[in-house]
N, C-alpha and C. Protein backbone atom coordinates (compact mmCIF):
# COMPACT_ATOMS: atom_id res chain seq x y z
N UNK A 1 -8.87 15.55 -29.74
CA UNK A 1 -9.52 15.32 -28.47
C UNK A 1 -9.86 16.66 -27.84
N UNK A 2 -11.15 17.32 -27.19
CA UNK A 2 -11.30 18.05 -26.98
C UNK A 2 -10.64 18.48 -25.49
N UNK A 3 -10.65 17.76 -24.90
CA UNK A 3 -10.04 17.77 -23.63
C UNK A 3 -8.44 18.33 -24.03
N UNK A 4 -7.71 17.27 -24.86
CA UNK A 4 -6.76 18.36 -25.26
C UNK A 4 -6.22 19.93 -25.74
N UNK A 5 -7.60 19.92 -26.35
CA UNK A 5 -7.49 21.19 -26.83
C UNK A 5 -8.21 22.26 -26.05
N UNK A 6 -8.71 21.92 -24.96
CA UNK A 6 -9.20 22.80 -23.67
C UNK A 6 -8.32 22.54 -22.89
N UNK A 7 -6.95 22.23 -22.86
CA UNK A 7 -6.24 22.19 -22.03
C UNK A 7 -5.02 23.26 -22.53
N UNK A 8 -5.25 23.26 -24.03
CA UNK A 8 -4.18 24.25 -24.69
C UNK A 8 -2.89 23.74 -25.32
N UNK A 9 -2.56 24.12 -26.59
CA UNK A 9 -1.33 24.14 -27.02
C UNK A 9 -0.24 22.92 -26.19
N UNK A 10 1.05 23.39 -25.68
CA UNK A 10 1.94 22.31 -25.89
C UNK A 10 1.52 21.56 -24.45
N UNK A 11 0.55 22.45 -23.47
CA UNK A 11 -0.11 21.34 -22.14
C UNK A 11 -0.72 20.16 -22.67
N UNK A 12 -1.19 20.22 -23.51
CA UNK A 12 -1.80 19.22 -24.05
C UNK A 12 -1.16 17.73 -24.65
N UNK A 13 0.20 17.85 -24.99
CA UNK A 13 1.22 17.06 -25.93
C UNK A 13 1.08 15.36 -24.93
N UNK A 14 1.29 16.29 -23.49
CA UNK A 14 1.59 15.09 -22.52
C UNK A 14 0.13 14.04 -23.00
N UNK A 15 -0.98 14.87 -23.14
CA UNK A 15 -2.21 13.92 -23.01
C UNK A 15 -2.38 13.28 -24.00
N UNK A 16 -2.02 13.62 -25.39
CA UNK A 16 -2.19 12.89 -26.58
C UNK A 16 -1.37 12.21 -26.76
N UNK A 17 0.21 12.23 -26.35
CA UNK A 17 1.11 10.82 -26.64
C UNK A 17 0.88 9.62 -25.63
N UNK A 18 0.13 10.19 -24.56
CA UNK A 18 0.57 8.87 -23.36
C UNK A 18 -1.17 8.88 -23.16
N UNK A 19 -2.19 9.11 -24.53
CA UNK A 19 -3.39 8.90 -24.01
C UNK A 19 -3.93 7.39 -23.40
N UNK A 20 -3.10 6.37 -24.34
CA UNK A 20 -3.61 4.93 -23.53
C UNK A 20 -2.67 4.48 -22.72
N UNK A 21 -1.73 4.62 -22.05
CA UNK A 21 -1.28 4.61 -21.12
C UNK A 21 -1.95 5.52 -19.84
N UNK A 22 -2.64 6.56 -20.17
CA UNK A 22 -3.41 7.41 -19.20
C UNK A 22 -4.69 6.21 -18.64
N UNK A 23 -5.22 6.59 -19.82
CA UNK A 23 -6.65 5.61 -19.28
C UNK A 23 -6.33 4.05 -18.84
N UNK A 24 -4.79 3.36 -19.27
CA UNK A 24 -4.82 2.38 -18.26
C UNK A 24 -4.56 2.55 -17.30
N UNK A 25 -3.88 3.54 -16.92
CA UNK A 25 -3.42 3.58 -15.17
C UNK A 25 -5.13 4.25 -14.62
N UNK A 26 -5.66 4.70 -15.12
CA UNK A 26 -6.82 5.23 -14.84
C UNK A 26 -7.97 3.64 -14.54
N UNK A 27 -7.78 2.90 -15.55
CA UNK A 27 -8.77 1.61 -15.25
C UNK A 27 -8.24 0.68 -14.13
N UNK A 28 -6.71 0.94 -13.79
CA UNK A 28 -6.07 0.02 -12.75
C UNK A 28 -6.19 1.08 -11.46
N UNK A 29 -6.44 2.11 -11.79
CA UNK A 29 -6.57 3.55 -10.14
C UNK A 29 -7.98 2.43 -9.93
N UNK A 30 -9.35 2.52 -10.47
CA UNK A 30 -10.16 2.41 -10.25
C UNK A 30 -10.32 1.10 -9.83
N UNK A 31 -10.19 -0.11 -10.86
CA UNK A 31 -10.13 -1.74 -10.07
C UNK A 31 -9.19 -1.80 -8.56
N UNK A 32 -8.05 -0.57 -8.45
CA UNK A 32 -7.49 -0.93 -6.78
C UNK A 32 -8.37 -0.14 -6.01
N UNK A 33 -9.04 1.02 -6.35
CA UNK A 33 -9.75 1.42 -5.61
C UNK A 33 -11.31 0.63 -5.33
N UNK A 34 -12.03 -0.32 -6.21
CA UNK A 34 -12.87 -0.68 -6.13
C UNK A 34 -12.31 -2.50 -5.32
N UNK A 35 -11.25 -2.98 -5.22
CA UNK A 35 -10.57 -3.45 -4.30
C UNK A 35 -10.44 -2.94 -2.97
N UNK A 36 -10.30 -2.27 -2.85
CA UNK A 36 -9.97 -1.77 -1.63
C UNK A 36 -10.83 -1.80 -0.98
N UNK A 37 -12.03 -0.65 -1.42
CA UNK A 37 -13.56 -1.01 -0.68
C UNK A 37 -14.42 -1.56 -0.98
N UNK A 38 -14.34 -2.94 -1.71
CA UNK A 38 -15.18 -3.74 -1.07
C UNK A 38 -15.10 -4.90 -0.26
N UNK A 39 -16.01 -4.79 0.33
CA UNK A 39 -16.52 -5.54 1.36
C UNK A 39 -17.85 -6.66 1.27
N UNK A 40 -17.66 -7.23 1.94
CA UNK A 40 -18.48 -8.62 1.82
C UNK A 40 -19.87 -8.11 3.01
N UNK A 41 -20.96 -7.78 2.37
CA UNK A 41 -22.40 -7.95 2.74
C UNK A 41 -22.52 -8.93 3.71
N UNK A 42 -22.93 -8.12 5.33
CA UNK A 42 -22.95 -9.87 5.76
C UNK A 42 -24.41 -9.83 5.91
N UNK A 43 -24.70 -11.01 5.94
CA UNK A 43 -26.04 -11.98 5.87
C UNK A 43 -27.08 -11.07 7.18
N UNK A 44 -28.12 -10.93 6.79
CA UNK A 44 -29.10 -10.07 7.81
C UNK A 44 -29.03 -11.41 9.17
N UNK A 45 -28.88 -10.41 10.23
CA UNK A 45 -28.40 -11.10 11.67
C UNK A 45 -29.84 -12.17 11.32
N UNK A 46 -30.15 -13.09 12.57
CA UNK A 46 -31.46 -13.54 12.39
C UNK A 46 -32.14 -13.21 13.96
N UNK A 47 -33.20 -13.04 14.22
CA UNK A 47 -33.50 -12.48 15.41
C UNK A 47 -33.71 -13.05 16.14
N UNK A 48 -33.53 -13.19 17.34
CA UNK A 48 -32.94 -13.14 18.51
C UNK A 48 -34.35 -14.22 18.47
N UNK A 49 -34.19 -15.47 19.21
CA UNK A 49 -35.09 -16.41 19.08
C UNK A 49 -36.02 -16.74 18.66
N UNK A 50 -35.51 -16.48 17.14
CA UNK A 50 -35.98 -17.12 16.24
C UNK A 50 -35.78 -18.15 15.72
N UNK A 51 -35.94 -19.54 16.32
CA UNK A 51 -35.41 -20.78 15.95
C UNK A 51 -35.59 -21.87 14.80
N UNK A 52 -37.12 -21.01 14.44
CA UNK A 52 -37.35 -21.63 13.36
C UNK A 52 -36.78 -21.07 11.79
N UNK A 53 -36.14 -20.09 12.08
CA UNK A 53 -35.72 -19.10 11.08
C UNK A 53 -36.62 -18.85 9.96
N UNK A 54 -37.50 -18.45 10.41
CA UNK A 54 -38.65 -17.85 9.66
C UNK A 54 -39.30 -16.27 9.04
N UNK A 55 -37.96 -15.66 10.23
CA UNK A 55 -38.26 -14.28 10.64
C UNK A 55 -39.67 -13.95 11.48
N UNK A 56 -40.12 -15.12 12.26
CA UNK A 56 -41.20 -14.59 13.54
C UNK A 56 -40.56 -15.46 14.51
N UNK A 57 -40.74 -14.60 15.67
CA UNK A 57 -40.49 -15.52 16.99
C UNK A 57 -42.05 -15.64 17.42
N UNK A 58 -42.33 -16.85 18.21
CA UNK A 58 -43.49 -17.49 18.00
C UNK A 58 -43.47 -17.98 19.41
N UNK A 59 -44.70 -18.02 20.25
CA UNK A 59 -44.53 -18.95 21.76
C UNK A 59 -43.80 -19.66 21.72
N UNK A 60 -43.97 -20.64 21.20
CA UNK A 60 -43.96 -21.81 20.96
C UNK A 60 -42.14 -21.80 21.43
N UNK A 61 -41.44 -20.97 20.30
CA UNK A 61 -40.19 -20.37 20.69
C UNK A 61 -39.79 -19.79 21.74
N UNK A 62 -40.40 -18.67 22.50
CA UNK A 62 -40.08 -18.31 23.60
C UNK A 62 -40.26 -19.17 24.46
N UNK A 63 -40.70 -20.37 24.51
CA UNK A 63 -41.55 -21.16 25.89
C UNK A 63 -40.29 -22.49 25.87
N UNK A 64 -39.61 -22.57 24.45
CA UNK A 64 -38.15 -23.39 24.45
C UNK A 64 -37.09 -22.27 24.61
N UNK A 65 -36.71 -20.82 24.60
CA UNK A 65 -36.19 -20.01 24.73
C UNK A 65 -35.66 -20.31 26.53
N UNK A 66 -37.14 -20.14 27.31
CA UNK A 66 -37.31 -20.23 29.05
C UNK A 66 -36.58 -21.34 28.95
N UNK A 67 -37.21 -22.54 28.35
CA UNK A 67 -36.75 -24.11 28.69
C UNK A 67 -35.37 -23.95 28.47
N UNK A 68 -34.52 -23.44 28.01
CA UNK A 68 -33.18 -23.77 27.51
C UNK A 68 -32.61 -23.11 28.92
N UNK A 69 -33.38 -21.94 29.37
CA UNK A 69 -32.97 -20.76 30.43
C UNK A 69 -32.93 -21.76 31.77
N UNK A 70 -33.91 -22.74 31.77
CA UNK A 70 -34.15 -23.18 32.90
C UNK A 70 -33.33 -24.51 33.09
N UNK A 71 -32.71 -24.82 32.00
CA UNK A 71 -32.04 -25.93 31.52
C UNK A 71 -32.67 -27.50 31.86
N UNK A 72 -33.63 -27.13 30.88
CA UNK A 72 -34.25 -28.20 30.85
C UNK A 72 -34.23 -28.67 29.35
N UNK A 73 -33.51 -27.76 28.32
CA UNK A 73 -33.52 -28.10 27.12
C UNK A 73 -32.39 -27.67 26.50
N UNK A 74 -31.56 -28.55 25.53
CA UNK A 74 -30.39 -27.73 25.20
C UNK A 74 -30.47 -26.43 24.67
N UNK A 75 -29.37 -26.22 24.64
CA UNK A 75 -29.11 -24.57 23.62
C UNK A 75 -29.49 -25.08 22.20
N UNK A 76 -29.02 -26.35 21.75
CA UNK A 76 -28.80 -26.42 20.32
C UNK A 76 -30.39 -26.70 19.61
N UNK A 77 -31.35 -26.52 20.84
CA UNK A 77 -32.93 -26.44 20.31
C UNK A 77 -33.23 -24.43 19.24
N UNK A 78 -32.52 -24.11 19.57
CA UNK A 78 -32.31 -22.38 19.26
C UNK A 78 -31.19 -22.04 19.87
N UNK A 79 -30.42 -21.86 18.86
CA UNK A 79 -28.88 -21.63 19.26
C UNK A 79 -28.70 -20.07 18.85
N UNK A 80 -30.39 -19.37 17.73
CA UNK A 80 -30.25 -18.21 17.82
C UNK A 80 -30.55 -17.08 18.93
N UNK A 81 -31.22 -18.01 20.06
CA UNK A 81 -31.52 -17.68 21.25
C UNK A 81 -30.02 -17.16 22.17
N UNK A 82 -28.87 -17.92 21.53
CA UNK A 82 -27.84 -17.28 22.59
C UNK A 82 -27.16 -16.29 21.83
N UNK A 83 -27.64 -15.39 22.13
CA UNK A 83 -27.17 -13.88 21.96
C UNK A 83 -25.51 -13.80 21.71
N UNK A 84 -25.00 -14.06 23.15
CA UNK A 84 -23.73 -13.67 23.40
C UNK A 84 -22.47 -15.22 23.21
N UNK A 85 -23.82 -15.88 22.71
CA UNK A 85 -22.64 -17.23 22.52
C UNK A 85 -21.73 -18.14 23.60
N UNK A 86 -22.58 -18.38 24.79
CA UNK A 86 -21.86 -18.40 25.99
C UNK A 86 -22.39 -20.08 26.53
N UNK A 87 -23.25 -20.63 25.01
CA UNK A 87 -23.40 -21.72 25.39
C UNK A 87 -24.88 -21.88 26.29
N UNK A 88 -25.30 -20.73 26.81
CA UNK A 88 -26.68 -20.84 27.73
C UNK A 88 -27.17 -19.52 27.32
N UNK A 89 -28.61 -19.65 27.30
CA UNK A 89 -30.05 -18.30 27.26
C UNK A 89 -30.33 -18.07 28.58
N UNK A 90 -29.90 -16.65 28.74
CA UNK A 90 -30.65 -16.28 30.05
C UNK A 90 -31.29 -15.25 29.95
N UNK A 91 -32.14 -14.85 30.98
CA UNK A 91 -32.96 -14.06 30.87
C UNK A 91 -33.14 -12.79 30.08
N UNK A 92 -32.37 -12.52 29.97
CA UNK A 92 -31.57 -10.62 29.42
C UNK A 92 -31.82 -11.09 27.82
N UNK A 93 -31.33 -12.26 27.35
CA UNK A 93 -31.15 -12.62 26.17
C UNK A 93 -33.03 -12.99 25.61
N UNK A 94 -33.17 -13.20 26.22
CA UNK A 94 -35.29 -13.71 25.95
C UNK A 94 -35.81 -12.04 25.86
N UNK A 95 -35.35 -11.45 26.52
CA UNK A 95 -36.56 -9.80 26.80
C UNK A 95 -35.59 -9.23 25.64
N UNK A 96 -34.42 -9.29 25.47
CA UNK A 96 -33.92 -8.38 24.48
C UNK A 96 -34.64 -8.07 23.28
């Protein structure tokens, strides 16, 4: 192994008797480290009254966005309309 032998004489002994024992603790360093950080991708937000989930907000949307504001229409017409999850669209949440 060249690595051994660029490491020299009796430094080397450790690497050639315990070479597969090396590279397994080496494949289990890496699966806990590739454990560790990962993380779960979350889903692209959807925008902010966009009810048809189309990726365009559309009059049609903003004009049930107001209606929900004015409560004349539920939330659950665009429930991506409530921003902060508070059950009602108000104004701040439409211009955002």
């Amino acid at each position: 192994m060249r690595v051994a032998g660029w490491l020299g004489g009796r430094h080397a002994s450790w690497l050639r008797g315990s070479r597969r024992a090396g590279f397994a603790a080496l494949g289990v360093g890496f699966a806990v480290i590739s454990l560790l950080t990962l993380r779960t991708v979350p889903a692209l937000a959807a925008c902010v009254g966009d009810c048809g989930e189309d990726d365009e907000v559309t009059v049609d949307e903003l004009i049930t966005m107001v209606n929900i504001a004015l409560e004349s229409t539920p939330v659950s017409a665009c429930p991506v309309g409530d921003v902060d999850d508070d059950g009602a669209i108000s104004i701040n949440e439409i211009i955002a």
